[in-house]
PDB file of N, CA and C in Angstrom:
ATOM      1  N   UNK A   1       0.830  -1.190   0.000  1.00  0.00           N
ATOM      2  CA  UNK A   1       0.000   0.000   0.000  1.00  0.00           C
ATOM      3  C   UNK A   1       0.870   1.248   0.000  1.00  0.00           C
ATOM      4  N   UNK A   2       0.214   2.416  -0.183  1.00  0.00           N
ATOM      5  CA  UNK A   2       1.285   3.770  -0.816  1.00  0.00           C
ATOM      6  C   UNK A   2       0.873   4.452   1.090  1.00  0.00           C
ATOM      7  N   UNK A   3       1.597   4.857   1.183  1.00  0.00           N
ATOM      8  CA  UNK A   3       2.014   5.726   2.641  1.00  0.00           C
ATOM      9  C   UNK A   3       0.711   6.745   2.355  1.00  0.00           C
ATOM     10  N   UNK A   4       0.298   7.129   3.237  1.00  0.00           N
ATOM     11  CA  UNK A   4      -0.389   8.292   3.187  1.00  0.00           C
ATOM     12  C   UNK A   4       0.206  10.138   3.148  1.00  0.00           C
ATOM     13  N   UNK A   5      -0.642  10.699   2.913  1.00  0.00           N
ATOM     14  CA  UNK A   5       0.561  11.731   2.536  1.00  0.00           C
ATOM     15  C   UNK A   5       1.008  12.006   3.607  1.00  0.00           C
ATOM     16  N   UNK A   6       1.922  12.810   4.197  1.00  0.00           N
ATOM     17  CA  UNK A   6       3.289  13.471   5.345  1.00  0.00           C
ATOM     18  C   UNK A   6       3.172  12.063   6.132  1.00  0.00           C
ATOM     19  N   UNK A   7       3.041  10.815   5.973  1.00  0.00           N
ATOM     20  CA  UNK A   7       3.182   9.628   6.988  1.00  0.00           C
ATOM     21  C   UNK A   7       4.252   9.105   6.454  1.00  0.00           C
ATOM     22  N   UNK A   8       5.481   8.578   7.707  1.00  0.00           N
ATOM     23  CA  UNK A   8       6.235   7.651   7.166  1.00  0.00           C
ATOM     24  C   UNK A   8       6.031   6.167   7.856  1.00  0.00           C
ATOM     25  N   UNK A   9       6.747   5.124   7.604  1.00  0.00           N
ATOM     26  CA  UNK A   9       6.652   4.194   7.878  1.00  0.00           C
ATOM     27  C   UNK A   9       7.941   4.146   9.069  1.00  0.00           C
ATOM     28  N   UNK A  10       7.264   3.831  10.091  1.00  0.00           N
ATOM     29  CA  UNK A  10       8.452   4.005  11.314  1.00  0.00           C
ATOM     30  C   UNK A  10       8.303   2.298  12.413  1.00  0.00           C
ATOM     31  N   UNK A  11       8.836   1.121  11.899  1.00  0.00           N
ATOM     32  CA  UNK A  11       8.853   0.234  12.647  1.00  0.00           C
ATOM     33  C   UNK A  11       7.950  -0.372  12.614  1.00  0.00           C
ATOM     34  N   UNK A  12       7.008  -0.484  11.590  1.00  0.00           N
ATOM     35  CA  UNK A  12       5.987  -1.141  11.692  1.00  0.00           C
ATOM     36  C   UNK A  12       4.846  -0.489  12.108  1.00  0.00           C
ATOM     37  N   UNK A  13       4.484   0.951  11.967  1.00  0.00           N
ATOM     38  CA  UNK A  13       3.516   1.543  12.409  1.00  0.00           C
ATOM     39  C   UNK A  13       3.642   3.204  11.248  1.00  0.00           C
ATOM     40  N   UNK A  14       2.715   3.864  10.990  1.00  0.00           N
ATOM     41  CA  UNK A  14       2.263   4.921  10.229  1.00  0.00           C
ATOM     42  C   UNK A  14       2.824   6.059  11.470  1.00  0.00           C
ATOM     43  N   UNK A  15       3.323   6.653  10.828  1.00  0.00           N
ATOM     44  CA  UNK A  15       3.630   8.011  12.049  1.00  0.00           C
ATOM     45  C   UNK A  15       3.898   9.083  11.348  1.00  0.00           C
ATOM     46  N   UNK A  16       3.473  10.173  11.618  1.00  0.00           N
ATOM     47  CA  UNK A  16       3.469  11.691  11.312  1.00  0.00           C
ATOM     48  C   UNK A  16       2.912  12.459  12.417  1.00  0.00           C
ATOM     49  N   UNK A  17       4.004  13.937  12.452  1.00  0.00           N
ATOM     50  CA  UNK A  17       3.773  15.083  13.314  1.00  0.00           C
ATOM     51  C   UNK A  17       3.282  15.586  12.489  1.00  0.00           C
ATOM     52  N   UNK A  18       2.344  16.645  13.207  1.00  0.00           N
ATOM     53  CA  UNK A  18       1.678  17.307  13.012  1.00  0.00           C
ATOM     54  C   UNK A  18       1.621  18.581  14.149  1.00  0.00           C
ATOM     55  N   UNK A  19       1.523  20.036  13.135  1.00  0.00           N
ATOM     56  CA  UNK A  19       2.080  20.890  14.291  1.00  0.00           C
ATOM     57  C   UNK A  19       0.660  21.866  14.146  1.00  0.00           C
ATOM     58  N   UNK A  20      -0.022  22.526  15.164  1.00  0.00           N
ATOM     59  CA  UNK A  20      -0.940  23.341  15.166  1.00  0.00           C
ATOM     60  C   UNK A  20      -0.251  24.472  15.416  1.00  0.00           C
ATOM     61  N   UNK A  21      -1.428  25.548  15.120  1.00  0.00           N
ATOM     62  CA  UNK A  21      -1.335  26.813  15.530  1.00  0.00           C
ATOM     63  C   UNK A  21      -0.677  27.236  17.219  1.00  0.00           C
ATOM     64  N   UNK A  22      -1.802  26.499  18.083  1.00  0.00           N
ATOM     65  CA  UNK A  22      -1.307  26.616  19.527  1.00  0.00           C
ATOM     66  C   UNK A  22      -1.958  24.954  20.085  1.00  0.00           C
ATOM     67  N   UNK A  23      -1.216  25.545  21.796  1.00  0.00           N
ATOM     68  CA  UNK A  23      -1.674  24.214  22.243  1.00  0.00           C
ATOM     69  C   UNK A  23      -3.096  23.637  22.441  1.00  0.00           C
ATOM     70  N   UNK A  24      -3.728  24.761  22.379  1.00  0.00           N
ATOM     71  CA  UNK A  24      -5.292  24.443  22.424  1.00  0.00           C
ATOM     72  C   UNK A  24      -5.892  23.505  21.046  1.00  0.00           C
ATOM     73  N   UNK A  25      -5.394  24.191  19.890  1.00  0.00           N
ATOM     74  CA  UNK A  25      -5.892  23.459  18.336  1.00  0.00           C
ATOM     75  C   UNK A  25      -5.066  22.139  18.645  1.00  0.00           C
ATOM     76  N   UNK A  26      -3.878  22.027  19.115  1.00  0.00           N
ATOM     77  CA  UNK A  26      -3.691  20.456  19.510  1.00  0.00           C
ATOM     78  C   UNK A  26      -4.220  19.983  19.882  1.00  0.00           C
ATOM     79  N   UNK A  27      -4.594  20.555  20.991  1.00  0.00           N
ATOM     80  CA  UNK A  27      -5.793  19.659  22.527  1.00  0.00           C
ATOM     81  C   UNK A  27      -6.821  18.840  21.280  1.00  0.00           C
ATOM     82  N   UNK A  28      -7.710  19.968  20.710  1.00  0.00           N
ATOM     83  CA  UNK A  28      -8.658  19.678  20.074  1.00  0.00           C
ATOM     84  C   UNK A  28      -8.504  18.898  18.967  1.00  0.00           C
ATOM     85  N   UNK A  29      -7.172  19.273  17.917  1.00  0.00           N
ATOM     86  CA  UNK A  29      -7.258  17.905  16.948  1.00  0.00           C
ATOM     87  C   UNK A  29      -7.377  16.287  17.559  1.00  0.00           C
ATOM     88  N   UNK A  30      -6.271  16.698  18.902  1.00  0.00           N
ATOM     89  CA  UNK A  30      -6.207  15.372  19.719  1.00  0.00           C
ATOM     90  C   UNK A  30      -7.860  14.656  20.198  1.00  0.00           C
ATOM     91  N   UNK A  31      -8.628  15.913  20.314  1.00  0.00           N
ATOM     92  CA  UNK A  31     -10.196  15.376  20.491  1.00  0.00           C
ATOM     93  C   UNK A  31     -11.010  14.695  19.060  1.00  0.00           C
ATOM     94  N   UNK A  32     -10.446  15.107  18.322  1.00  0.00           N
ATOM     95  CA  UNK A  32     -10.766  15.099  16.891  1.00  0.00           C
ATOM     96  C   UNK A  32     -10.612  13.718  16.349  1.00  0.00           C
ATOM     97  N   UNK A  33      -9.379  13.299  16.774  1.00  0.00           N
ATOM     98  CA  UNK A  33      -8.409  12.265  16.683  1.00  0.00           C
ATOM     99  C   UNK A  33      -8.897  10.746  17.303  1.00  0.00           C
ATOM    100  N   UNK A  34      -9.398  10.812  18.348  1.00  0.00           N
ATOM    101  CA  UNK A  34     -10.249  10.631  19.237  1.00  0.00           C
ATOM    102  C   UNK A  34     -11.499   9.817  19.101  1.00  0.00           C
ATOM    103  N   UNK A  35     -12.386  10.784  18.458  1.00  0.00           N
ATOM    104  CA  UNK A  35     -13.298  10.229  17.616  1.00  0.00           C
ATOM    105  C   UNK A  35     -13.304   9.689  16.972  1.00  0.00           C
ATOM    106  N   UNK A  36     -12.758   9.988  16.088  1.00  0.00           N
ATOM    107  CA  UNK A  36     -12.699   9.155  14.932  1.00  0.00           C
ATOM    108  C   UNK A  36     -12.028   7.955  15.522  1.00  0.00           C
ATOM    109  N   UNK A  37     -11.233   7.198  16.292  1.00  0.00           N
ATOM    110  CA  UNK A  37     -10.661   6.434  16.854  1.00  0.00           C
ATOM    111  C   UNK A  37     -11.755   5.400  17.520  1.00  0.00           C
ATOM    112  N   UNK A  38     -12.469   5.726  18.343  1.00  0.00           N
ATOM    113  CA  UNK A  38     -13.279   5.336  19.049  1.00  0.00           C
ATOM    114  C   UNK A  38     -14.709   4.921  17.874  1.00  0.00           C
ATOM    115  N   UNK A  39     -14.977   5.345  16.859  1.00  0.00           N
ATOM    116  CA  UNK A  39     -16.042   5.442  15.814  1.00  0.00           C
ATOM    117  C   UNK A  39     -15.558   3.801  15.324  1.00  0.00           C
ATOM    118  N   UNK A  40     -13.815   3.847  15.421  1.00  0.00           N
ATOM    119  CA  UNK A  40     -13.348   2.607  14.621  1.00  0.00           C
ATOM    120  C   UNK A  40     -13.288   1.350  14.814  1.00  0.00           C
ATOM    121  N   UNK A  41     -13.175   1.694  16.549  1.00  0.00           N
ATOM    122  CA  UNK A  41     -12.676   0.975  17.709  1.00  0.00           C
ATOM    123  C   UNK A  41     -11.055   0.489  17.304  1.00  0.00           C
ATOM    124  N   UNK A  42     -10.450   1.679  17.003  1.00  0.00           N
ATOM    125  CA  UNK A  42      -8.793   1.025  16.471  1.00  0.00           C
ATOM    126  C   UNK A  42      -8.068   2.848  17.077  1.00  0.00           C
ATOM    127  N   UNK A  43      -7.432   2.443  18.126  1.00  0.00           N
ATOM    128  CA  UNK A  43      -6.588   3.607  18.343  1.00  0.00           C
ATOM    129  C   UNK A  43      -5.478   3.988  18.223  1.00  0.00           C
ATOM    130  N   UNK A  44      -4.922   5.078  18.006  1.00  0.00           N
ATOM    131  CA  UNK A  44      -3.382   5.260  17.272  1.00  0.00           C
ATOM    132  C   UNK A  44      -2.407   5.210  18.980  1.00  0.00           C
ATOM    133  N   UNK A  45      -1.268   5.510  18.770  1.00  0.00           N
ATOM    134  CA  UNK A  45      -0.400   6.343  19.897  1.00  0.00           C
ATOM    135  C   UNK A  45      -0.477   7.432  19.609  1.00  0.00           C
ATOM    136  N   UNK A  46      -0.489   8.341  20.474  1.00  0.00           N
ATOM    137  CA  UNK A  46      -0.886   9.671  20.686  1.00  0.00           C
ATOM    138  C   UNK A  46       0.408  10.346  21.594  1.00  0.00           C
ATOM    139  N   UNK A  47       1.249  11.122  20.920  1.00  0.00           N
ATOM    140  CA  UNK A  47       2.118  11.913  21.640  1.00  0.00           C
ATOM    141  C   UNK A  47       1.956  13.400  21.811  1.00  0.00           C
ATOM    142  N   UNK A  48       1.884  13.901  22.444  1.00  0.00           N
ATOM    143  CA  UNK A  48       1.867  15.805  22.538  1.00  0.00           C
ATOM    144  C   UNK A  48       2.758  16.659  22.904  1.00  0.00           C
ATOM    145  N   UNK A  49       3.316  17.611  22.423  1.00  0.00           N
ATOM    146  CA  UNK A  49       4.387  18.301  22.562  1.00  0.00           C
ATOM    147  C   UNK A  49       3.996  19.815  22.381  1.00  0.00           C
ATOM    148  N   UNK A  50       3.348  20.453  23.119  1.00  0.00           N
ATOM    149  CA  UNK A  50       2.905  21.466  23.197  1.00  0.00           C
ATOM    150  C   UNK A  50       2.313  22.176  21.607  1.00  0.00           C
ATOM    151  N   UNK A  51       2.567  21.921  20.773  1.00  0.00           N
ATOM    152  CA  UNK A  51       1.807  22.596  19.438  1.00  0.00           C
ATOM    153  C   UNK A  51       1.941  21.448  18.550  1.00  0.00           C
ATOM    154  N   UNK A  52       2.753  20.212  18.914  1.00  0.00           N
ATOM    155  CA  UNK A  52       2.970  19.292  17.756  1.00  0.00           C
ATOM    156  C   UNK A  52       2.127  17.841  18.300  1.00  0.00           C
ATOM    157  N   UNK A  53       1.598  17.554  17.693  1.00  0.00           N
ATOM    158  CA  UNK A  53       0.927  15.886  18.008  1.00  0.00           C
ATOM    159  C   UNK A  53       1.285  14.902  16.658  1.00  0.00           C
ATOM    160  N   UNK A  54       1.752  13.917  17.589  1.00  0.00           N
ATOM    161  CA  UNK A  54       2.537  12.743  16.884  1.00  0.00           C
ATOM    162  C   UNK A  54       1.361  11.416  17.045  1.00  0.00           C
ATOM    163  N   UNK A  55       0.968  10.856  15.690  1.00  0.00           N
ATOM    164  CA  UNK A  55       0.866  10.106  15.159  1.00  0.00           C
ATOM    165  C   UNK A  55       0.577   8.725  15.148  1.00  0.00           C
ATOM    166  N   UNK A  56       0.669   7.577  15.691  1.00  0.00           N
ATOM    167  CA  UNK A  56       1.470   6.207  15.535  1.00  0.00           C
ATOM    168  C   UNK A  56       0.160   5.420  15.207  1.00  0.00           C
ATOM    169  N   UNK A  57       0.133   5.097  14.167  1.00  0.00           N
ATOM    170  CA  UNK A  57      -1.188   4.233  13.697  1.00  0.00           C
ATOM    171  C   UNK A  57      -0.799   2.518  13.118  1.00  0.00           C
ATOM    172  N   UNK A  58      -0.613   1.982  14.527  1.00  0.00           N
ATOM    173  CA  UNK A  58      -0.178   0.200  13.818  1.00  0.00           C
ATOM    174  C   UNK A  58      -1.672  -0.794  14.333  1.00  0.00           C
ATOM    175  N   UNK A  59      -1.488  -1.915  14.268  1.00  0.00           N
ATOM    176  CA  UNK A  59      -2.248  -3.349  14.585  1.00  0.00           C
ATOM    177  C   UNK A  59      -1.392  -4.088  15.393  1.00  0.00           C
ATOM    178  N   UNK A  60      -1.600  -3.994  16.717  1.00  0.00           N
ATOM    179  CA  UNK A  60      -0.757  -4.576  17.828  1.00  0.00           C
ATOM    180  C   UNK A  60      -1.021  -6.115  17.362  1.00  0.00           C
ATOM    181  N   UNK A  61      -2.662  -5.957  17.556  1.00  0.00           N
ATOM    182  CA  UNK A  61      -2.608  -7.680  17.410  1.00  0.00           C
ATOM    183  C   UNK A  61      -2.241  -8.302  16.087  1.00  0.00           C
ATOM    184  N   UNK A  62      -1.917  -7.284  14.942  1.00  0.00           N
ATOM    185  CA  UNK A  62      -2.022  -8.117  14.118  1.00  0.00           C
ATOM    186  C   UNK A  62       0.190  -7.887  13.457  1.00  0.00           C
ATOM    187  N   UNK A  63       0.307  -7.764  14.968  1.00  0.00           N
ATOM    188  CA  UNK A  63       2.482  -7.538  14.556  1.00  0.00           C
ATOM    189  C   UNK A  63       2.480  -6.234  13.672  1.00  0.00           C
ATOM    190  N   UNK A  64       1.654  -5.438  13.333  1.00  0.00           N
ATOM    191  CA  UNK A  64       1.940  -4.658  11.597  1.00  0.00           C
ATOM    192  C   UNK A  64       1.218  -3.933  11.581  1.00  0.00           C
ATOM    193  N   UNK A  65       1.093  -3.351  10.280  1.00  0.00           N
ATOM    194  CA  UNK A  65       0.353  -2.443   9.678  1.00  0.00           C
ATOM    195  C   UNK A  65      -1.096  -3.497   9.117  1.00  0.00           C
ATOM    196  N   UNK A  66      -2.369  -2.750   9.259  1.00  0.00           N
ATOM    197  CA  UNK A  66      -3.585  -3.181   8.401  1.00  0.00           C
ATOM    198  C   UNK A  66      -3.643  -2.274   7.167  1.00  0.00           C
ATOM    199  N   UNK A  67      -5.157  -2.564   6.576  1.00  0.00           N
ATOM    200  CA  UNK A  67      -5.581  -1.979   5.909  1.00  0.00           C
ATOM    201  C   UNK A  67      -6.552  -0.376   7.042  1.00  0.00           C
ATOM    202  N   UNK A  68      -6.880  -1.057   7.796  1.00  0.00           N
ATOM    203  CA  UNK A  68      -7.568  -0.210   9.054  1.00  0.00           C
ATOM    204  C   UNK A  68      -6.565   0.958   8.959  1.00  0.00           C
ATOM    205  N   UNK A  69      -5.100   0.852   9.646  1.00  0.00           N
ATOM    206  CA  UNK A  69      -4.223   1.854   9.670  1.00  0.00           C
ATOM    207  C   UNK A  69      -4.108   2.799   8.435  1.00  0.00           C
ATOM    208  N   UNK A  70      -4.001   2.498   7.321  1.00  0.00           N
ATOM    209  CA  UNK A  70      -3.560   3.110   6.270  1.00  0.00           C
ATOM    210  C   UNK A  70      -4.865   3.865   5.826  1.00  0.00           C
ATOM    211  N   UNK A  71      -6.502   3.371   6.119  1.00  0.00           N
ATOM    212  CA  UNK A  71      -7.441   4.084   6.432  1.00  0.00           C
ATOM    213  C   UNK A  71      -7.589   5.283   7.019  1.00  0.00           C
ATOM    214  N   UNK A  72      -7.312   4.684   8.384  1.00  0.00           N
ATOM    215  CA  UNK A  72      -7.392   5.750   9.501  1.00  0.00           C
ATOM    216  C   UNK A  72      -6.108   7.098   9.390  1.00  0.00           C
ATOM    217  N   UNK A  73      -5.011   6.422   8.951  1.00  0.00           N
ATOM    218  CA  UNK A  73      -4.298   7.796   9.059  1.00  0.00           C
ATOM    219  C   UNK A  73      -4.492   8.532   7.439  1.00  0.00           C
ATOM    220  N   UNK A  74      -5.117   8.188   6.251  1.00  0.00           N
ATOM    221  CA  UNK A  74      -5.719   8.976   5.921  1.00  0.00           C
ATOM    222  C   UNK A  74      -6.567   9.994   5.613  1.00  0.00           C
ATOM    223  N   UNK A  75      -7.572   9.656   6.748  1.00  0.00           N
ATOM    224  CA  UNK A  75      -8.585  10.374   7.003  1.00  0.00           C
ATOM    225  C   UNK A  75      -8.294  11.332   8.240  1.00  0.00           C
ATOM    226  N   UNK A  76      -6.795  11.694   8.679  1.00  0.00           N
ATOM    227  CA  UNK A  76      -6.725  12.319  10.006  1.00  0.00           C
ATOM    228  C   UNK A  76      -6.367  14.105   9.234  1.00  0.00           C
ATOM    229  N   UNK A  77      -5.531  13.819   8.028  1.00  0.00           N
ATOM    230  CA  UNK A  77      -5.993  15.130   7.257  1.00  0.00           C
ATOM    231  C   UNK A  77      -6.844  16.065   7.580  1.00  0.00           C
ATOM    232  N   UNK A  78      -8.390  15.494   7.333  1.00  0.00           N
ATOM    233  CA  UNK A  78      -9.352  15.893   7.327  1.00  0.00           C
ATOM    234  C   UNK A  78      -9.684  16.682   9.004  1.00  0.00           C
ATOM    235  N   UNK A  79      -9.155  16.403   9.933  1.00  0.00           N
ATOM    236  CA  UNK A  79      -9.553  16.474  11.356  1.00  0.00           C
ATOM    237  C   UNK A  79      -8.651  17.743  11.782  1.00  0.00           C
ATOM    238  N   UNK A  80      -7.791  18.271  10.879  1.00  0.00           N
ATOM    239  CA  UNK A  80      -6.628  18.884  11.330  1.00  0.00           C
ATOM    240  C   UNK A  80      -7.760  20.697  11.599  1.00  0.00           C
ATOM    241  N   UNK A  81      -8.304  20.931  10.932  1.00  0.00           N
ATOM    242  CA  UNK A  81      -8.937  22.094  10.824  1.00  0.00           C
ATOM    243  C   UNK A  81     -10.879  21.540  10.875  1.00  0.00           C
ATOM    244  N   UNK A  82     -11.317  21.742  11.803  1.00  0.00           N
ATOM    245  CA  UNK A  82     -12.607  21.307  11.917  1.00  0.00           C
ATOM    246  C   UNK A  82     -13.596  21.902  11.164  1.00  0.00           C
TER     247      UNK A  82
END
């Protein structure tokens, strides 16, 4: 499968930063993020660094990457600006 756009492939999992305006539009993509997560029942790793939120979209149970992952972190684009 083709990477999604700004995602690289880091160890077996989809990962891209992502930097907001301030820490609040983080907070909230992170709410954003969230949802859609919980809608899937498939959740990423979630890192925060005061304006930047990191990424990590793998399949624990399944050792790897799915098709789910390469889904989900395409559609996180969309979440960046509500």
């Amino acid at each position: 499968m083709q990477l999604p756009e700004g995602y690289i492939d880091s160890q077996g999992a989809l990962e891209r930063t992502f930097e907001l305006p301030s820490f609040r539009d983080a907070i909230a993509f992170v709410g954003r993020v969230a949802d859609l997560a919980e809608e899937a029942n498939h959740h990423p790793d979630i890192t925060i660094s005061y304006k930047k939120v990191t990424l990590r979209w793998t399949t624990h149970s399944a050792g790897g990457l799915t098709d789910l992952d390469y889904e989900l972190a395409s559609r996180t684009d969309a979440l960046v600006e509500p």
